[in-house]
N, C-alpha and C. Protein backbone atom coordinates (compact mmCIF):
# COMPACT_ATOMS: atom_id res chain seq x y z
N UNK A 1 7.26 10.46 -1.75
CA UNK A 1 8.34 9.54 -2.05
C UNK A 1 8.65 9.62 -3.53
N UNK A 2 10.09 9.73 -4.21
CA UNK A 2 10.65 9.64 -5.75
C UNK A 2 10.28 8.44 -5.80
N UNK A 3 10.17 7.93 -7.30
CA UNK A 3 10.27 7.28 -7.63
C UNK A 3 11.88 6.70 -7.79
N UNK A 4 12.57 7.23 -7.70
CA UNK A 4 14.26 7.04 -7.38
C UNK A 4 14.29 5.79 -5.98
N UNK A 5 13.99 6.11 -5.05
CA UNK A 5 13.65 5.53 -3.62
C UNK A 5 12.96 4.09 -4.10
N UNK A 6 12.23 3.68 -5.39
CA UNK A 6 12.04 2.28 -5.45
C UNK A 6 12.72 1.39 -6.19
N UNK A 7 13.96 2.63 -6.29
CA UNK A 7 14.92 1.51 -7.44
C UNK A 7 15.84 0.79 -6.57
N UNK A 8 15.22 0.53 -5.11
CA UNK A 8 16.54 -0.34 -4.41
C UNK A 8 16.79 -1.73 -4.93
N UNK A 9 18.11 -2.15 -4.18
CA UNK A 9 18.10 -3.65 -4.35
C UNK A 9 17.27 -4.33 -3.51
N UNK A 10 17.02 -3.52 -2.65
CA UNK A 10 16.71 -4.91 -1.42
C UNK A 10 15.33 -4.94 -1.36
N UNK A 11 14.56 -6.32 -1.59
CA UNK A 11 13.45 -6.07 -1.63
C UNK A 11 12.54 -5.40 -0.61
N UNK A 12 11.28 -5.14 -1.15
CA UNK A 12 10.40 -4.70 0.06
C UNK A 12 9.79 -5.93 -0.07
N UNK A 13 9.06 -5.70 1.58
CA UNK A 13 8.37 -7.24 2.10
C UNK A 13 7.13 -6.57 2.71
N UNK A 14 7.24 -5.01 2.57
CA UNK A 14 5.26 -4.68 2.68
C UNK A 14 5.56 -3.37 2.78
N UNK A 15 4.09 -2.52 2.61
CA UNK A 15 4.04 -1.47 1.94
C UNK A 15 2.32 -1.03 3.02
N UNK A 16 2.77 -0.08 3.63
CA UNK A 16 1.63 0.07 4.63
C UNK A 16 1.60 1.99 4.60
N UNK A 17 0.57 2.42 3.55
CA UNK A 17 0.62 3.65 3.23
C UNK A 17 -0.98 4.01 3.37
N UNK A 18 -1.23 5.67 3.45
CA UNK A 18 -2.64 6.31 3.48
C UNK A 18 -2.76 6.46 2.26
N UNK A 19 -3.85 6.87 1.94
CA UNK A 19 -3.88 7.10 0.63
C UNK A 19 -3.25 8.84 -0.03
N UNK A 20 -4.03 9.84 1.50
CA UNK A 20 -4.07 11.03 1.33
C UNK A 20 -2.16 11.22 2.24
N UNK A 21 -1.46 11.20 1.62
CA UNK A 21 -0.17 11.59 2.44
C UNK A 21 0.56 12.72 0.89
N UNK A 22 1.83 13.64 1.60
CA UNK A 22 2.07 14.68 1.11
C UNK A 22 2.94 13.67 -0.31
N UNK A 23 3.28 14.41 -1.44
CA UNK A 23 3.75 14.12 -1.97
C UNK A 23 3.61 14.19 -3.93
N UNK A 24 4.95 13.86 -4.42
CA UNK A 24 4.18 14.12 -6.30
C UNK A 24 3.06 12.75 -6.52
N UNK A 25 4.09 11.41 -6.08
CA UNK A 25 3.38 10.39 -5.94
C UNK A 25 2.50 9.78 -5.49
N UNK A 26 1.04 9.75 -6.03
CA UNK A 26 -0.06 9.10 -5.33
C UNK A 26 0.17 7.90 -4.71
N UNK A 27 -0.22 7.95 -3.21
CA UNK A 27 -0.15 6.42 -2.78
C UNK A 27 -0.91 5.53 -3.11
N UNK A 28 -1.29 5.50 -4.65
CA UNK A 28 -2.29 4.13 -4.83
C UNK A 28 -1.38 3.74 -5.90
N UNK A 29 -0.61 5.02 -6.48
CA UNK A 29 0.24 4.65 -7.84
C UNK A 29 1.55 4.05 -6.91
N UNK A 30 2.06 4.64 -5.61
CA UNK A 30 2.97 3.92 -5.07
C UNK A 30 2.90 2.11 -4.46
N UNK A 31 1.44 1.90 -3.91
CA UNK A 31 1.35 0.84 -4.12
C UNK A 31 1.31 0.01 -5.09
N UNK A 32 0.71 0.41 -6.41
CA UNK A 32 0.82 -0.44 -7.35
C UNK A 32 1.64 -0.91 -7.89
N UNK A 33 2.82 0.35 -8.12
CA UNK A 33 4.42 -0.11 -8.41
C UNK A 33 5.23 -0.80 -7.64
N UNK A 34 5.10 -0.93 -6.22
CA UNK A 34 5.76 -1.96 -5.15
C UNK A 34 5.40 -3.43 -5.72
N UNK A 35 3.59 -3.17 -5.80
CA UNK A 35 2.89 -5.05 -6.32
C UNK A 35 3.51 -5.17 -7.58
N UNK A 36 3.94 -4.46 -8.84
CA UNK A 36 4.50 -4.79 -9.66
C UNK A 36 5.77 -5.09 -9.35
N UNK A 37 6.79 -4.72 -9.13
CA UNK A 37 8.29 -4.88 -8.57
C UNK A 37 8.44 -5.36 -7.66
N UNK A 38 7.72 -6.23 -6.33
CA UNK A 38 7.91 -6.94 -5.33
C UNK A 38 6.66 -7.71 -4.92
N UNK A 39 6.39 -8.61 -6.08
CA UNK A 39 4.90 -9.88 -6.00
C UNK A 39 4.94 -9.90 -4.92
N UNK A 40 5.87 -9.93 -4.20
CA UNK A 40 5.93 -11.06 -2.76
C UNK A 40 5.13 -9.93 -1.60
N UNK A 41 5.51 -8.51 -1.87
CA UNK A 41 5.46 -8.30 -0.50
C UNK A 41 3.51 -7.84 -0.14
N UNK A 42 3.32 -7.60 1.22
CA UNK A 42 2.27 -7.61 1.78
C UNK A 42 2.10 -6.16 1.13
N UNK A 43 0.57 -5.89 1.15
CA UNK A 43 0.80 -4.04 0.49
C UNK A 43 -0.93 -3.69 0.98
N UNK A 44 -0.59 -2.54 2.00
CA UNK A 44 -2.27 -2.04 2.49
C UNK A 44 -2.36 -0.66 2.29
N UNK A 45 -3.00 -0.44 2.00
CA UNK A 45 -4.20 1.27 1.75
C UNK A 45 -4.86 1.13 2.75
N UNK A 46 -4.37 2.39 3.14
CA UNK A 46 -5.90 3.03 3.84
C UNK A 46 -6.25 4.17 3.85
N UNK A 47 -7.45 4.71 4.20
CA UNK A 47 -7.99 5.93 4.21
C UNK A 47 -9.14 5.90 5.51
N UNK A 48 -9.49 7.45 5.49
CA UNK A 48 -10.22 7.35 6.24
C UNK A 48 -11.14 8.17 5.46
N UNK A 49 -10.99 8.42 4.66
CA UNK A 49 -12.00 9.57 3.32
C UNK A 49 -12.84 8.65 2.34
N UNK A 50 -11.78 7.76 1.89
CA UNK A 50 -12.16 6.89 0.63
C UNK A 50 -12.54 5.87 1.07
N UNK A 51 -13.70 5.16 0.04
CA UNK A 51 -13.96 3.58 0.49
C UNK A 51 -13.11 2.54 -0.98
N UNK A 52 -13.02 1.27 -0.64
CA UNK A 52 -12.42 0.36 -1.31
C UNK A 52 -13.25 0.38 -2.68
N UNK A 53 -14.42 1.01 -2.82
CA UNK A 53 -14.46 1.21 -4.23
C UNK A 53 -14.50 2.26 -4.94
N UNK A 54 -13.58 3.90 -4.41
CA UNK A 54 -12.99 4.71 -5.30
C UNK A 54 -11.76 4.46 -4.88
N UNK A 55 -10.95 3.36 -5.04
CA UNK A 55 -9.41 3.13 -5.30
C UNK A 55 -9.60 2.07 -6.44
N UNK A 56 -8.62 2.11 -7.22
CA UNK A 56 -8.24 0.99 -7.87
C UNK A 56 -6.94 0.71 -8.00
N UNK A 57 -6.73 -0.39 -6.68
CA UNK A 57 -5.64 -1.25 -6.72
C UNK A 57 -5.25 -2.33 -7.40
N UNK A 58 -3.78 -2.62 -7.39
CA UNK A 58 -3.41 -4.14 -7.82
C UNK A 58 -3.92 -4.98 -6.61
N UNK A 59 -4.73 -6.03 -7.51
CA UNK A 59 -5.43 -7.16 -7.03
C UNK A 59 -4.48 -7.53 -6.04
N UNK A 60 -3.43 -7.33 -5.16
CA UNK A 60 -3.14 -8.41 -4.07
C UNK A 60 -3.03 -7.30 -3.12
N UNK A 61 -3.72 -6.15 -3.30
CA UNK A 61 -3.26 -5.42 -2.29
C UNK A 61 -4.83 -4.85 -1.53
N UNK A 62 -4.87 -4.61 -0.35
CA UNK A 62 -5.61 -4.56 0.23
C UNK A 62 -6.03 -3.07 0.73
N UNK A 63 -7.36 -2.78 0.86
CA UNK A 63 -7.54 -1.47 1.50
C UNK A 63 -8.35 -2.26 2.85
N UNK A 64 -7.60 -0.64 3.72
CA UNK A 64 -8.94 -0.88 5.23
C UNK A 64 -8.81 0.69 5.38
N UNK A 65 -10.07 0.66 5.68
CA UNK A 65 -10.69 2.03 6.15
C UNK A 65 -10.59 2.16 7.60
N UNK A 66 -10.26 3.34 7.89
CA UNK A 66 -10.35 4.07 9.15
C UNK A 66 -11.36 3.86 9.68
N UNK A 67 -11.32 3.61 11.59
CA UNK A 67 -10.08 3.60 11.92
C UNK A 67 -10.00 2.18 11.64
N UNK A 68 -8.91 1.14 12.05
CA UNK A 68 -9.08 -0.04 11.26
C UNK A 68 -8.11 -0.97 12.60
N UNK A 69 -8.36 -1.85 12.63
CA UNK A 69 -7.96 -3.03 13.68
C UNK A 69 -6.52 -3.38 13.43
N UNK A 70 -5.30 -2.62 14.13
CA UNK A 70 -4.01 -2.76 14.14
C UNK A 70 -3.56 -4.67 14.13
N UNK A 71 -4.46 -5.24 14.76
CA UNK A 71 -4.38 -6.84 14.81
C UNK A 71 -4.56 -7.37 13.49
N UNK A 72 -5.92 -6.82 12.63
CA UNK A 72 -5.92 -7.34 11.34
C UNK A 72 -5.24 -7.00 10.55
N UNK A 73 -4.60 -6.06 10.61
CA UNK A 73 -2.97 -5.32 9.59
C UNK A 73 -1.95 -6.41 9.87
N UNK A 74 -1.78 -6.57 11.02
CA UNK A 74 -0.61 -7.59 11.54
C UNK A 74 -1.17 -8.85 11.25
N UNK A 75 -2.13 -9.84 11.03
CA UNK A 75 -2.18 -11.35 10.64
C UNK A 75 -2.07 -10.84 9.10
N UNK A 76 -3.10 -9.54 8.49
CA UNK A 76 -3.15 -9.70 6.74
C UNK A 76 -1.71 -10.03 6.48
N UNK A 77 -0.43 -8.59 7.07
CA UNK A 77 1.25 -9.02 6.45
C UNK A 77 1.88 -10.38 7.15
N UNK A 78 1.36 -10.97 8.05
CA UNK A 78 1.88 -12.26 8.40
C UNK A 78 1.25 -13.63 7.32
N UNK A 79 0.26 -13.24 6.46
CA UNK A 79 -0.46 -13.96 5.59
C UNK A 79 0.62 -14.25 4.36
């Protein structure tokens, strides 16, 4: 994903990315810039390689490791 693609207007309201996906942009640097530019929205990592302590995320955003409970993804962004 460009970084062009986060200059929308419309906000985002969650951000549900792997960590390992193709791209220039790391998905931990893409989450972090969503939690900076959209406080509000819900924002999850996951992996199935990495554990929650070789990432360093913005504090409101959450990792779950593989494989991971599709139910607890859905109450965390309903939170």
């Amino acid at each position: 994903m460009q970084r062009s693609k986060l200059s929308t207007r419309r906000p985002i309201i969650c951000c549900l990315t792997d960590i390992q996906m193709p791209g220039r942009l790391s998905r931990v640097d893409l989450a972090n810039i969503v939690a900076q530019r959209f406080p509000e929205a819900g924002i999850i990592v996951a992996s199935g390689r990495l554990t929650s302590n070789e990432v360093d995320l913005a504090p409101r955003a959450e990792f779950f490791s593989k494989p991971y409970d599709f139910a607890r993804i859905v109450a965390r962004l309903q939170a």
